[in-house]
Protein backbone atom coordinates (compact mmCIF):
# COMPACT_ATOMS: atom_id res chain seq x y z
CA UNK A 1 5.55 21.90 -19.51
CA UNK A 2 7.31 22.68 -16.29
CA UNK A 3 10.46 21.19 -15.44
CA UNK A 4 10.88 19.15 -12.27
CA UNK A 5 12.56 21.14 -9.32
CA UNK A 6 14.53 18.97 -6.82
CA UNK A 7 13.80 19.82 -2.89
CA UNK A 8 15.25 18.96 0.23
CA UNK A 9 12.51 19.09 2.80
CA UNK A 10 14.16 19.62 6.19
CA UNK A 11 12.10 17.23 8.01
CA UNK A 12 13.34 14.44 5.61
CA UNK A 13 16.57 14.12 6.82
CA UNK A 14 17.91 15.86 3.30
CA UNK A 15 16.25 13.47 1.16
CA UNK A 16 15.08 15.32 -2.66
CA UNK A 17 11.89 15.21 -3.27
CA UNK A 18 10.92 15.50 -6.84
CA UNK A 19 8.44 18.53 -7.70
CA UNK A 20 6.88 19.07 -11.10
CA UNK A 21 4.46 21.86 -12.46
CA UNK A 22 1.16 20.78 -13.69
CA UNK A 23 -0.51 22.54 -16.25
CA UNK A 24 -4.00 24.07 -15.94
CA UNK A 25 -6.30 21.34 -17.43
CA UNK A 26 -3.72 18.54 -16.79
CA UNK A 27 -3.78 19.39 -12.81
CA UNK A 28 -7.71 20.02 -13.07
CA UNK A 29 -8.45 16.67 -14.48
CA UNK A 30 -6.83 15.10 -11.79
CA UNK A 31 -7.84 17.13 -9.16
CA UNK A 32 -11.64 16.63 -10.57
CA UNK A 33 -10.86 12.62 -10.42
CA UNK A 34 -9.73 12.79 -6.76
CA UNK A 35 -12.78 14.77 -5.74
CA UNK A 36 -15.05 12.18 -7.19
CA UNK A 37 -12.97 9.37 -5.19
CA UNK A 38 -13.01 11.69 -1.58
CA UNK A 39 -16.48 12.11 -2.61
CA UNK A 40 -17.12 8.29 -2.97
CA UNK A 41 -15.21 7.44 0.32
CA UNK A 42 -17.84 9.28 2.32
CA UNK A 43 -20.14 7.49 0.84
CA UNK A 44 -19.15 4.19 1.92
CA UNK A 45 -18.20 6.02 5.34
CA UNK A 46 -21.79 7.22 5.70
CA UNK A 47 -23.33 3.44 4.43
CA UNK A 48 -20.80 1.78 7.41
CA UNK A 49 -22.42 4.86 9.93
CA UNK A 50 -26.16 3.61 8.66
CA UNK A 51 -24.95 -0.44 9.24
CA UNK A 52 -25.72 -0.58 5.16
CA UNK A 53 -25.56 -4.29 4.04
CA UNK A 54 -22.26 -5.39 3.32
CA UNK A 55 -23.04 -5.93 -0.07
CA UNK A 56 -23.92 -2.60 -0.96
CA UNK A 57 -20.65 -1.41 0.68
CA UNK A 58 -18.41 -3.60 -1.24
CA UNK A 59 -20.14 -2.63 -4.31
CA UNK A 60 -19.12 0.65 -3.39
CA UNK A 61 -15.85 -0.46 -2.39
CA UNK A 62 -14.79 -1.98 -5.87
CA UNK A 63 -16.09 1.29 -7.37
CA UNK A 64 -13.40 3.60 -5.41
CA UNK A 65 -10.81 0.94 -6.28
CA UNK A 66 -11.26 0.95 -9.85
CA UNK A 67 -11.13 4.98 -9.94
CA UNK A 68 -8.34 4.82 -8.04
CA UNK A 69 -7.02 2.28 -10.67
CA UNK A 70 -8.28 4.69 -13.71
CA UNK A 71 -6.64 7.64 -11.45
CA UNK A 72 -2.94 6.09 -11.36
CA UNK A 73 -3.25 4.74 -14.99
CA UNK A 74 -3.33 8.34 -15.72
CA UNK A 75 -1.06 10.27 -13.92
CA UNK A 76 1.17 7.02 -14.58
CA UNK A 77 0.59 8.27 -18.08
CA UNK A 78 1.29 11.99 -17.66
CA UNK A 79 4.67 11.17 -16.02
CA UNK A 80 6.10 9.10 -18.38
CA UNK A 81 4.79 11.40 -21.42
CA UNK A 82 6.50 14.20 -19.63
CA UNK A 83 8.90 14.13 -16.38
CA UNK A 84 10.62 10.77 -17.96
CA UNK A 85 10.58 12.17 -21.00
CA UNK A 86 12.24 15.27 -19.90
CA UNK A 87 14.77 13.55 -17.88
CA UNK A 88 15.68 10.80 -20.91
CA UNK A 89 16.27 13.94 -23.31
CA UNK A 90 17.94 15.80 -21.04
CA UNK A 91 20.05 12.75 -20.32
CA UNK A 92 19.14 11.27 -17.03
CA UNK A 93 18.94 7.75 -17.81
CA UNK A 94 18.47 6.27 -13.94
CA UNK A 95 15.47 7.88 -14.57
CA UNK A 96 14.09 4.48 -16.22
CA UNK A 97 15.17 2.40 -13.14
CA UNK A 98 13.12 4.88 -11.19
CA UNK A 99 10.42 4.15 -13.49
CA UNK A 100 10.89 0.16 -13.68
CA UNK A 101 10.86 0.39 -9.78
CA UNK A 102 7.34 2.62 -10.11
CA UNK A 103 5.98 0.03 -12.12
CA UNK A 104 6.28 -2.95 -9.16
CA UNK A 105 4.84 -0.59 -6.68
CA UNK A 106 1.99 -0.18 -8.51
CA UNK A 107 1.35 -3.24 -10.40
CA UNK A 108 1.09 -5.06 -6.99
């Protein structure tokens, strides 16, 4: 596994921005998962286009949510089995308060 590379983007007013390498088949699966999800989106675009009853949509609506749900459960899981990981070992402790603050953003 990659370690994570700290950037300063010059548009960000010199704020780091974390950057981590993503293996092959770890970066796949994900990239497979958000395909699926773009995929599903213009579904529900093209059922608003064809006035689709509203049911139908928000069938399809609850669908993209939950594999949006299923998508951050895993990369939630990839990031603590490796860039926290890394960061703990290597001795970077604020690393968990970065992680505690992670988990109320997303647990919403």
């Amino acid at each position: 596994m990659s370690e994570a590379k700290a950037m300063s983007c010059g548009c960000s007013g010199g704020i780091k921005h974390k950057f981590r390498d993503k293996d092959g088949e770890e970066y796949k699966c994900l990239v497979r998962r958000l395909n699926r999800i773009e995929g599903q989106i213009r579904g529900i675009h093209k059922m608003v286009d064809e006035d689709r009853y509203c049911v139908d949509i928000l069938t399809q609506v609850s669908a993209v949510q939950s594999a949006l749900n299923a998508f951050t459960k895993e990369l939630l899981n990839q990031h603590i089995h490796s860039c926290v990981v890394e960061d703990i070992r290597a001795g970077n402790d604020e690393v968990v308060e970065e992680l505690c603050g992670l988990l109320q953003k997303v647990m919403k």
